[in-house]
C-alpha atoms as a PDB file:
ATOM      1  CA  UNK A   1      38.450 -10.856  52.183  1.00  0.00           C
ATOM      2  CA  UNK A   2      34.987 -11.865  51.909  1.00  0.00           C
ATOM      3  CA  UNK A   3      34.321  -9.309  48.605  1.00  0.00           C
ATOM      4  CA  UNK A   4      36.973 -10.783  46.661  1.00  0.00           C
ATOM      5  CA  UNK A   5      36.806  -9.384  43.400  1.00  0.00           C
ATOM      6  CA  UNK A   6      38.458 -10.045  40.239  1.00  0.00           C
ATOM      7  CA  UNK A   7      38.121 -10.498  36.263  1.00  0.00           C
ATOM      8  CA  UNK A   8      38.240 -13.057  34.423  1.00  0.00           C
ATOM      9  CA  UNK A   9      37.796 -14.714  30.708  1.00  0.00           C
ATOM     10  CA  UNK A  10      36.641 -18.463  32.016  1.00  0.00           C
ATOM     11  CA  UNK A  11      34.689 -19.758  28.748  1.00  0.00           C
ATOM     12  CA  UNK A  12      31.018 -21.415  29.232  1.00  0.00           C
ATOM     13  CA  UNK A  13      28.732 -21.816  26.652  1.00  0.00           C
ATOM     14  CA  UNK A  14      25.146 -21.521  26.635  1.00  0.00           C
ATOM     15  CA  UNK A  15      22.251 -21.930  23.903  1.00  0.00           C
ATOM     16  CA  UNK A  16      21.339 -18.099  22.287  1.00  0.00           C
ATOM     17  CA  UNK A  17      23.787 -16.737  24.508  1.00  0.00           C
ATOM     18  CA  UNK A  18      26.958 -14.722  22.644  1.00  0.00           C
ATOM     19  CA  UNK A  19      29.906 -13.693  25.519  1.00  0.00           C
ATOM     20  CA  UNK A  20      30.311  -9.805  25.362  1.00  0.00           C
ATOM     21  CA  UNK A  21      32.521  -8.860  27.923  1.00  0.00           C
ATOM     22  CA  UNK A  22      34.811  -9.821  30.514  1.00  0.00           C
ATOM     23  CA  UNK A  23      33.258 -11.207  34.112  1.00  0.00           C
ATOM     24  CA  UNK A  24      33.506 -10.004  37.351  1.00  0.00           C
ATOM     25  CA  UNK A  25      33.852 -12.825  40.161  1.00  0.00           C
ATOM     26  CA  UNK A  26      32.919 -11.729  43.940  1.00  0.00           C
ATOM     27  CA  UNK A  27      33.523 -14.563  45.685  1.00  0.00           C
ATOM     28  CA  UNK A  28      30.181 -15.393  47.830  1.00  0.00           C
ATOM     29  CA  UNK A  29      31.453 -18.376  50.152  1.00  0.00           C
ATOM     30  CA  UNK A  30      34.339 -20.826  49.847  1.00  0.00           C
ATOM     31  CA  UNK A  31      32.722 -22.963  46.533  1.00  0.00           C
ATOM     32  CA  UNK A  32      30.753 -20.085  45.545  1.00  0.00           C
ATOM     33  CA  UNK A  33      30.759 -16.830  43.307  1.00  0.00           C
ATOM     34  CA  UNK A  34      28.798 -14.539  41.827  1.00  0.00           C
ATOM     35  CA  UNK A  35      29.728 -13.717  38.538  1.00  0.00           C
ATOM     36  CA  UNK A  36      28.504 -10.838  36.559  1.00  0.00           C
ATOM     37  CA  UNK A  37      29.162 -10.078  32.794  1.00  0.00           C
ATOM     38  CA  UNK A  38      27.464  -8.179  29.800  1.00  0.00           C
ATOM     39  CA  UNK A  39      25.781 -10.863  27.191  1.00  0.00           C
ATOM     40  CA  UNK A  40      23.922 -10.907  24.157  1.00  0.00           C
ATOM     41  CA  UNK A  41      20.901 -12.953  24.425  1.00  0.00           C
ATOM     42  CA  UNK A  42      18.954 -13.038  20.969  1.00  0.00           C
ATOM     43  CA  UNK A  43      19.766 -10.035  20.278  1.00  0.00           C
ATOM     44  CA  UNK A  44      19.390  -8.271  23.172  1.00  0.00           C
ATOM     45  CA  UNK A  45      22.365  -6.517  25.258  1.00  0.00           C
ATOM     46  CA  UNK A  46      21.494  -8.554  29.321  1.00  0.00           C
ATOM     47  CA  UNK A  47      23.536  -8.542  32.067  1.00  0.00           C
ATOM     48  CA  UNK A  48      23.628 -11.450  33.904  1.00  0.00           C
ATOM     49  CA  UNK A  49      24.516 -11.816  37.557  1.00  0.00           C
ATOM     50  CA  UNK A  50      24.605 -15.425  38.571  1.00  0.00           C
ATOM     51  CA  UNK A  51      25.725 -17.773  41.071  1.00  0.00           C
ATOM     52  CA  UNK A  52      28.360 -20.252  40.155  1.00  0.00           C
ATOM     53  CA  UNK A  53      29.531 -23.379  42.014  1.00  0.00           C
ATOM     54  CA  UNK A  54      32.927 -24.898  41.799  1.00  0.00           C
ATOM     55  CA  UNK A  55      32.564 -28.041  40.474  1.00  0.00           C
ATOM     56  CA  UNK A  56      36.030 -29.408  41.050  1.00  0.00           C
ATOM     57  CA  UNK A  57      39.207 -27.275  41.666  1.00  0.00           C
ATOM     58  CA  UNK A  58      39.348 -24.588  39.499  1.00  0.00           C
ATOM     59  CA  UNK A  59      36.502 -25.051  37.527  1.00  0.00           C
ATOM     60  CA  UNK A  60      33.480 -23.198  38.365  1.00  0.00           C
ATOM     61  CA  UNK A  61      29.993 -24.050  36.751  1.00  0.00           C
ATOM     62  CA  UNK A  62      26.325 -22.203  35.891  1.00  0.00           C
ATOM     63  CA  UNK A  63      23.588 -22.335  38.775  1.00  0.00           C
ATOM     64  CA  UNK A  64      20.013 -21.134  38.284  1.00  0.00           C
ATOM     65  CA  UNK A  65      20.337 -18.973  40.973  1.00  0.00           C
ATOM     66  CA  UNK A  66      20.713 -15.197  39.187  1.00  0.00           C
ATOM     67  CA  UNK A  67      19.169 -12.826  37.811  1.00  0.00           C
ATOM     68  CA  UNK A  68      19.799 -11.795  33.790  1.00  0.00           C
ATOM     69  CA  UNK A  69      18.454  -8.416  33.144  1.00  0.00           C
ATOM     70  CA  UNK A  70      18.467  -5.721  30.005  1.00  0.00           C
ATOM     71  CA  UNK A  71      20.798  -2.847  31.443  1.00  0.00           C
ATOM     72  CA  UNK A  72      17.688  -0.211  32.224  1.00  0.00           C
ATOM     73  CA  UNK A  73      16.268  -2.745  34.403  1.00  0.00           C
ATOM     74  CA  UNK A  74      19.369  -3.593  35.945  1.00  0.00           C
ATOM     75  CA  UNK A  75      19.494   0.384  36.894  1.00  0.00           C
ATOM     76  CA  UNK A  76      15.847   0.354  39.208  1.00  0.00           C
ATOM     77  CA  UNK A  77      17.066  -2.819  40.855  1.00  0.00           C
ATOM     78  CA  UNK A  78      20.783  -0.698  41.660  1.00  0.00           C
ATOM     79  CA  UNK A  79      18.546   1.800  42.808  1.00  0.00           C
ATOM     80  CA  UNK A  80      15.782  -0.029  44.816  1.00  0.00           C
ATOM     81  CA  UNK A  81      19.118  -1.829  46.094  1.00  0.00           C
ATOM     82  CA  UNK A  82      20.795   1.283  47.070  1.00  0.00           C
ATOM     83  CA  UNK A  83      17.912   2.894  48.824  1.00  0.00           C
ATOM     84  CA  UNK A  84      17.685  -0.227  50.819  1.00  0.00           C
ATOM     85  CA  UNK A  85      20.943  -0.423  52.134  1.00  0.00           C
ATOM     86  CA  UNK A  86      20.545   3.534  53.026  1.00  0.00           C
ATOM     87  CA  UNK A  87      17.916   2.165  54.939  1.00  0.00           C
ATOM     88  CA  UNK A  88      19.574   0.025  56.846  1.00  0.00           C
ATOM     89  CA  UNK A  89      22.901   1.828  57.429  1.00  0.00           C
ATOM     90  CA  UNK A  90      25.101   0.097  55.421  1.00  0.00           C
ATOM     91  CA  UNK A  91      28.317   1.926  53.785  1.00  0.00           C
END
């Protein structure tokens, strides 16, 4: 199933960023996923949804490709998003 979705606790580190919740993995191709968790970035709650590439089996790694929003920001875009896919007939 191309929306493959499932949780998971995979630890990465990054500089200012502390871990806050578990991740969500939809799988976007067959060395791809989109992973999307709740952070704290310098003391600020983000959410970051982000592309990550499997970098040999099993282990997935960072990309720039993502977007890391605060969560009222997040909202408009799930909005704006929404509308659009009204737009265009999808379910």
């Amino acid at each position: 199933d191309w929306w493959q979705h499932h949780s998971s606790t995979i630890p990465h580190h990054r500089k200012g960023v502390v871990h806050v919740s578990e991740a969500t993995d939809i799988k976007k191709n067959e060395t791809e996923i989109v992973r999307i968790e709740a952070n704290n970035y310098r003391g600020r709650d983000v959410v970051d949804a982000r592309v990550w590439y499997e970098a040999e089996p099993g282990v997935h790694k960072p990309t720039k490709k993502g977007l890391c929003l605060q969560p009222q920001t997040w909202q408009e875009v799930l909005d704006a998003v929404h509308a659009l896919l009204e737009d265009v007939g999808a379910d």
